[in-house]
N, C-alpha and C. Protein backbone atom coordinates (compact mmCIF):
# COMPACT_ATOMS: atom_id res chain seq x y z
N UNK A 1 31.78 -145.82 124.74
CA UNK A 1 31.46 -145.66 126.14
C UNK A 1 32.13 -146.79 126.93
N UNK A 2 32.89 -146.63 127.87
CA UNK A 2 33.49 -147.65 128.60
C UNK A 2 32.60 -148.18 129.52
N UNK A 3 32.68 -149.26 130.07
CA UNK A 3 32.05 -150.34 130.59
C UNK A 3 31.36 -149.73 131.74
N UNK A 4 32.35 -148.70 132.80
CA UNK A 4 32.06 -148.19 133.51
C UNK A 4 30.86 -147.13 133.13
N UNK A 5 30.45 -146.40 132.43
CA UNK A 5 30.09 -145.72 132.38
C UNK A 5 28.35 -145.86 131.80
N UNK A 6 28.81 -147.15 131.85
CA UNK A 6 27.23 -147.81 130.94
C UNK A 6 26.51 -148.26 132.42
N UNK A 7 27.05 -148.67 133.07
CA UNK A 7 26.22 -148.82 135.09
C UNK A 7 25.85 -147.36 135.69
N UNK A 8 24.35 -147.10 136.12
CA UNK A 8 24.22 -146.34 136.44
C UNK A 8 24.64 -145.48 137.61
N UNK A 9 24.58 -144.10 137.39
CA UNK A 9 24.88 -143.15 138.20
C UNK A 9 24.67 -143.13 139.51
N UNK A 10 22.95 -143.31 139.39
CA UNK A 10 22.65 -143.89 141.13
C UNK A 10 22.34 -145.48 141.80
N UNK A 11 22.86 -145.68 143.02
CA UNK A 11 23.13 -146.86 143.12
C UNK A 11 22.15 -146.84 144.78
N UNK A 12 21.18 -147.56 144.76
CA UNK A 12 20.33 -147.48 146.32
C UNK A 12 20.44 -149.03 146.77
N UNK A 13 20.86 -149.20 147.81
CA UNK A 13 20.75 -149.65 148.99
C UNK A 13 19.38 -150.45 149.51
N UNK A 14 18.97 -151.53 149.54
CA UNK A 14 17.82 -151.90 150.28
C UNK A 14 18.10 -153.27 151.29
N UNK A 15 17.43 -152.88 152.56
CA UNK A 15 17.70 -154.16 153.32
C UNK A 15 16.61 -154.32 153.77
N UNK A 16 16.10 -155.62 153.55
CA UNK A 16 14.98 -156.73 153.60
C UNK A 16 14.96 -156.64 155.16
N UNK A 17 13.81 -157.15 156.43
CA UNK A 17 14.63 -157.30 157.67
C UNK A 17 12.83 -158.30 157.84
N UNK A 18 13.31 -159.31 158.37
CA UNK A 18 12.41 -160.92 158.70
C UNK A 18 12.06 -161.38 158.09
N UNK A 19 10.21 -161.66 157.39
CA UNK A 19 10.11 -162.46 156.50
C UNK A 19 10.01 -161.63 155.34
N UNK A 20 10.40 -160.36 155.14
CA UNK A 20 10.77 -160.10 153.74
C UNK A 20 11.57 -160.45 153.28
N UNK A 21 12.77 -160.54 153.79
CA UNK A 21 13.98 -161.48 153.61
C UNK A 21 13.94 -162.71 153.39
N UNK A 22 13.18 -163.44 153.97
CA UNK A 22 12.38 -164.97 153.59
C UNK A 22 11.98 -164.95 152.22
N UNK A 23 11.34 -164.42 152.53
CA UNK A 23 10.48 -164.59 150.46
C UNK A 23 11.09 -163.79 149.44
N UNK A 24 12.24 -163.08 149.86
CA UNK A 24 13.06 -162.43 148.47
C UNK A 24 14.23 -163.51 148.20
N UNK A 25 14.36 -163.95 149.55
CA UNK A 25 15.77 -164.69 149.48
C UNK A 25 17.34 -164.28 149.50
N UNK A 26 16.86 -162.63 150.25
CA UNK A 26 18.29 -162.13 150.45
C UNK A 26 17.90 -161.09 150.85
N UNK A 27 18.63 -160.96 152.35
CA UNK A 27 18.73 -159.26 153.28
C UNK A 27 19.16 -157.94 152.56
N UNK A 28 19.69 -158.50 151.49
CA UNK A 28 20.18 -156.73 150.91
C UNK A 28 19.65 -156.56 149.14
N UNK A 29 20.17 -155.75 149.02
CA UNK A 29 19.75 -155.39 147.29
C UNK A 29 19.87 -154.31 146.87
N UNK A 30 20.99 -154.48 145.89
CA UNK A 30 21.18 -153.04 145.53
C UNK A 30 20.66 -152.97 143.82
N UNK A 31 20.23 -151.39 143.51
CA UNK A 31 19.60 -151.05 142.45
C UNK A 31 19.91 -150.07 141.86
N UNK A 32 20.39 -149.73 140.57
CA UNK A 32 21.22 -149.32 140.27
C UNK A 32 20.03 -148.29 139.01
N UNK A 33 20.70 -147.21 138.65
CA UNK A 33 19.62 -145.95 137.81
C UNK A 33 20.38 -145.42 137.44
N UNK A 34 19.97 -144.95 136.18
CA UNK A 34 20.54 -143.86 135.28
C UNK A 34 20.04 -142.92 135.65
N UNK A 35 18.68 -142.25 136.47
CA UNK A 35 18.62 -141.08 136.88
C UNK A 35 18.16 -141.55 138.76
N UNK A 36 18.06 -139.90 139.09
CA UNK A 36 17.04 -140.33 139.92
C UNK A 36 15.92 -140.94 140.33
N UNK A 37 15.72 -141.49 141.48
CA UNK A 37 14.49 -142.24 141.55
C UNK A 37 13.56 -142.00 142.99
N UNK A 38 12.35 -141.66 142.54
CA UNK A 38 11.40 -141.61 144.13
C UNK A 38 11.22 -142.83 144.82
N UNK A 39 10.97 -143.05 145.96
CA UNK A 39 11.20 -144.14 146.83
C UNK A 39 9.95 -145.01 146.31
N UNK A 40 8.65 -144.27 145.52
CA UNK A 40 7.68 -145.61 144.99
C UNK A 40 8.01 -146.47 143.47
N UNK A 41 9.07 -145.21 142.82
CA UNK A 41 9.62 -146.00 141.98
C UNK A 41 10.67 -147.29 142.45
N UNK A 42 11.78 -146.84 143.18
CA UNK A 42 12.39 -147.74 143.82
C UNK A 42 11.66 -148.89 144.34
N UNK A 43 10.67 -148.94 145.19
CA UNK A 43 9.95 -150.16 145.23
C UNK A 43 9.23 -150.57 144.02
N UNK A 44 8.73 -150.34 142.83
CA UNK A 44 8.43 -150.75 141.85
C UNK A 44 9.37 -151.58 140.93
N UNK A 45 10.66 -151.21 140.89
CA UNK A 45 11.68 -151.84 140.72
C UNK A 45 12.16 -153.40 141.65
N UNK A 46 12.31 -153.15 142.88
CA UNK A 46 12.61 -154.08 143.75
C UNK A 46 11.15 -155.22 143.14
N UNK A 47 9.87 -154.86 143.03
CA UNK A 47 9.14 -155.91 142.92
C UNK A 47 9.01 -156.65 141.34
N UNK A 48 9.42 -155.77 140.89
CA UNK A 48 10.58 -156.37 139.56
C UNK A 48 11.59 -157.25 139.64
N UNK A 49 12.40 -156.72 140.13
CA UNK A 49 13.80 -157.61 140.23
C UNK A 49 13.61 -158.57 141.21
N UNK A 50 12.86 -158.95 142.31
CA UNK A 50 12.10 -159.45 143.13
C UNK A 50 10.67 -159.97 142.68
N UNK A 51 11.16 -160.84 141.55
CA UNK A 51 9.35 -161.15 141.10
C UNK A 51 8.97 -162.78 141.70
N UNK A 52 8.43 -162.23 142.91
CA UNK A 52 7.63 -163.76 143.37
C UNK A 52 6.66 -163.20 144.24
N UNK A 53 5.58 -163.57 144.08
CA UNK A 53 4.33 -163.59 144.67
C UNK A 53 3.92 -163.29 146.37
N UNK A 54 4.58 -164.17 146.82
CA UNK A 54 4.69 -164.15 148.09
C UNK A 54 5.43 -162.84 148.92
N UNK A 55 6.42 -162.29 148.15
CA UNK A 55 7.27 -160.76 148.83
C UNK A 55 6.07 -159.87 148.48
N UNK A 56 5.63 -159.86 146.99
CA UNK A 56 4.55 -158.61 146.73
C UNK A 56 3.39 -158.42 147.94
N UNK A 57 3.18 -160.05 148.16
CA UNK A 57 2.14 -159.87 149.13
C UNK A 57 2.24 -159.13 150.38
N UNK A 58 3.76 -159.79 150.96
CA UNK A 58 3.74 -159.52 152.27
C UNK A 58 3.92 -157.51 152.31
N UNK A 59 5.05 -157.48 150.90
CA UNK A 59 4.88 -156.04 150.89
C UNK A 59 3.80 -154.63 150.78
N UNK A 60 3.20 -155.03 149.35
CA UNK A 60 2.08 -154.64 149.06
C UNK A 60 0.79 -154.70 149.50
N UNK A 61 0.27 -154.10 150.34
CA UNK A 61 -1.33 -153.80 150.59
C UNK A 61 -1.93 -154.31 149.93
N UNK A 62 -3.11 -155.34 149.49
CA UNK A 62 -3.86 -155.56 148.65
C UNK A 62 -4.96 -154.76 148.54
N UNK A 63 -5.63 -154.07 149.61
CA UNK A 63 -6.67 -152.69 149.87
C UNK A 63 -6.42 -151.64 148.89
N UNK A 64 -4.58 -151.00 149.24
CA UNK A 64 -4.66 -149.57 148.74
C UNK A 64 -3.44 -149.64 147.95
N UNK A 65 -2.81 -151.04 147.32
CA UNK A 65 -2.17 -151.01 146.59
C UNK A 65 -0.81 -149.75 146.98
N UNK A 66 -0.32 -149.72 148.29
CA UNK A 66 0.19 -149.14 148.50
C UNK A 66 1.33 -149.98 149.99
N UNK A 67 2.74 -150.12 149.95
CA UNK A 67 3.05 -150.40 150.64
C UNK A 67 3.31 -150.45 152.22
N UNK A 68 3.04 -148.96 152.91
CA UNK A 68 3.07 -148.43 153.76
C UNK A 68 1.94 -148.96 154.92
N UNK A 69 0.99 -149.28 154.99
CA UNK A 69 0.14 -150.37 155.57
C UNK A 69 0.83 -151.27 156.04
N UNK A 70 1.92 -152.31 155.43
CA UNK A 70 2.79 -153.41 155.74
C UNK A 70 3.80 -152.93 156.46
N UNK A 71 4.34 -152.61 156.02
CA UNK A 71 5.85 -152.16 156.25
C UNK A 71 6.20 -150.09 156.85
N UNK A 72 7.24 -150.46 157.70
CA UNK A 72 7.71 -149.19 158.05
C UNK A 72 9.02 -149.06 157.43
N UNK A 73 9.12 -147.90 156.41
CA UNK A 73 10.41 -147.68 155.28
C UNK A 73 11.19 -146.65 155.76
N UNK A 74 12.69 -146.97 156.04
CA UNK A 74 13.44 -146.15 156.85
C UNK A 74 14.31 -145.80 155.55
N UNK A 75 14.95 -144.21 155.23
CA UNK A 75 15.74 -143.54 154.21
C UNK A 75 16.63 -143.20 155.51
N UNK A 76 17.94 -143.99 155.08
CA UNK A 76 19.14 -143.44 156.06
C UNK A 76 18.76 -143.64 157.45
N UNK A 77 18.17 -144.71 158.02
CA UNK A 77 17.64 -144.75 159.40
C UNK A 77 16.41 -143.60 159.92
N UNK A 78 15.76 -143.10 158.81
CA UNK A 78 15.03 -142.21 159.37
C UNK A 78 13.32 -142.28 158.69
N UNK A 79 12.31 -142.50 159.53
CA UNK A 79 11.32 -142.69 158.91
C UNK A 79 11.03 -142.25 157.17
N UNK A 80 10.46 -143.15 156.44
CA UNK A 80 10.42 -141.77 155.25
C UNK A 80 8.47 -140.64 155.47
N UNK A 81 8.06 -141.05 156.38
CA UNK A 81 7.13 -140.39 156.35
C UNK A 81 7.38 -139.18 157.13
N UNK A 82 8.83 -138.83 157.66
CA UNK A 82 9.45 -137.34 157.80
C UNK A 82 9.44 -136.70 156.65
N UNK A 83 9.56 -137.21 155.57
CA UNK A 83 9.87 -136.77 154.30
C UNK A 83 9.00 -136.42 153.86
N UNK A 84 8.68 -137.17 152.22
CA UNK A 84 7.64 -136.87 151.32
C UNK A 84 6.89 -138.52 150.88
N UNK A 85 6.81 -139.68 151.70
CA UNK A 85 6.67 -140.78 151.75
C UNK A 85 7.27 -141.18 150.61
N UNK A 86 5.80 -141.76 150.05
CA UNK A 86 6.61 -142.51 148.73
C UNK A 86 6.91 -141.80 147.52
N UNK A 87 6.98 -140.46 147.42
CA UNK A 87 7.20 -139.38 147.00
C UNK A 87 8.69 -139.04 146.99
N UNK A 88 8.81 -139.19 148.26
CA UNK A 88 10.25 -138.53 148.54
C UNK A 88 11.59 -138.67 147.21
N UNK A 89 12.40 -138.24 146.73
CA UNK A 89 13.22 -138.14 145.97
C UNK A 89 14.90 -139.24 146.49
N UNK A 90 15.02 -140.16 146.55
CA UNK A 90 16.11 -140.69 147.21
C UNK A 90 17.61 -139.92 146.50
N UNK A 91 18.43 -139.79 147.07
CA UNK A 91 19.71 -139.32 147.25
C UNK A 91 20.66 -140.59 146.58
N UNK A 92 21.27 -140.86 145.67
CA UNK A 92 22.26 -141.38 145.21
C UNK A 92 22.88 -141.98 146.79
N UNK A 93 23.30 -143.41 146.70
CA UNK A 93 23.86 -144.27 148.04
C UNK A 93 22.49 -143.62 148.77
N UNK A 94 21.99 -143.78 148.93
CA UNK A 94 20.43 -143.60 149.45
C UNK A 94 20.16 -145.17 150.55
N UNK A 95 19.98 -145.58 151.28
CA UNK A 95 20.31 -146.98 152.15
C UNK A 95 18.38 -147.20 152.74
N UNK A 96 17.64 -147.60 152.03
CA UNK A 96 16.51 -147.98 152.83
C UNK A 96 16.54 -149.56 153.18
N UNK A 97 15.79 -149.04 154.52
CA UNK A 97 15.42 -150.01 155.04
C UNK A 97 13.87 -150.83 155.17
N UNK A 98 13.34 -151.88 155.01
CA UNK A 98 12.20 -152.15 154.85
C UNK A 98 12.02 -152.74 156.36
N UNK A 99 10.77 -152.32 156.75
CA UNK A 99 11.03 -153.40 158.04
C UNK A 99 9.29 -153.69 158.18
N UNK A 100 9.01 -155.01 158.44
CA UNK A 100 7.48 -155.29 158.49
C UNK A 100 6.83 -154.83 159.36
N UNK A 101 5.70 -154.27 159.53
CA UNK A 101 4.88 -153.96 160.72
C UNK A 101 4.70 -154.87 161.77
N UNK A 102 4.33 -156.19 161.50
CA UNK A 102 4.27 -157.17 162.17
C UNK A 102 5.58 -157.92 162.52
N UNK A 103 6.45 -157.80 163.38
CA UNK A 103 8.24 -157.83 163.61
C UNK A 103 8.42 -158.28 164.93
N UNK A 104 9.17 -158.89 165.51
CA UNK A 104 9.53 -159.62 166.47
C UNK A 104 10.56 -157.93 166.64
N UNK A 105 10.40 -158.28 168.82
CA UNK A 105 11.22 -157.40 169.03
C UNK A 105 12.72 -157.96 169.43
């Protein structure tokens, strides 16, 4: 198997935007899959590859263990709660955006 072919198929896009970016320590992040991935797997990953305390917090709900409380998650500039939330199925080059509820305008 050549080198290439051992990096996965799908490759997603994430951009951090204020103090998520603070406590990850970087505006972008890309994540890379051998298959598809739903947008709560994709964040399950990011808080993986992103393991510090302080991002989980600001991300994760401590109530409902669910991110969406914190943060408003944009797929391709477009709410994902048009979709299927954290359900939704992301698209290969798939580009979310995280953005905090609490955000300077």
């Amino acid at each position: 198997m050549s080198e290439t072919q051992t990096i996965g198929q799908y490759r997603y896009t994430i951009k951090l935007i204020g103090v998520l970016a603070t406590a990850a320590g970087e505006r972008q992040i890309s994540i890379n899959s051998e298959a598809e991935l739903s947008l709560s797997d994709l964040i399950s990953r990011l808080l993986a590859q992103i393991d510090k305390r302080q991002f989980r917090e600001l991300l994760i709900d401590s109530a409902t263990n669910n991110p969406l409380p914190n943060v408003i998650m944009l797929l391709d500039e477009q709410d994902c709660n048009l979709f299927q939330g954290l359900r939704t199925k992301l698209d290969p080059g798939t580009v979310v955006t995280i953005i905090p509820v609490a955000h300077g305008g």
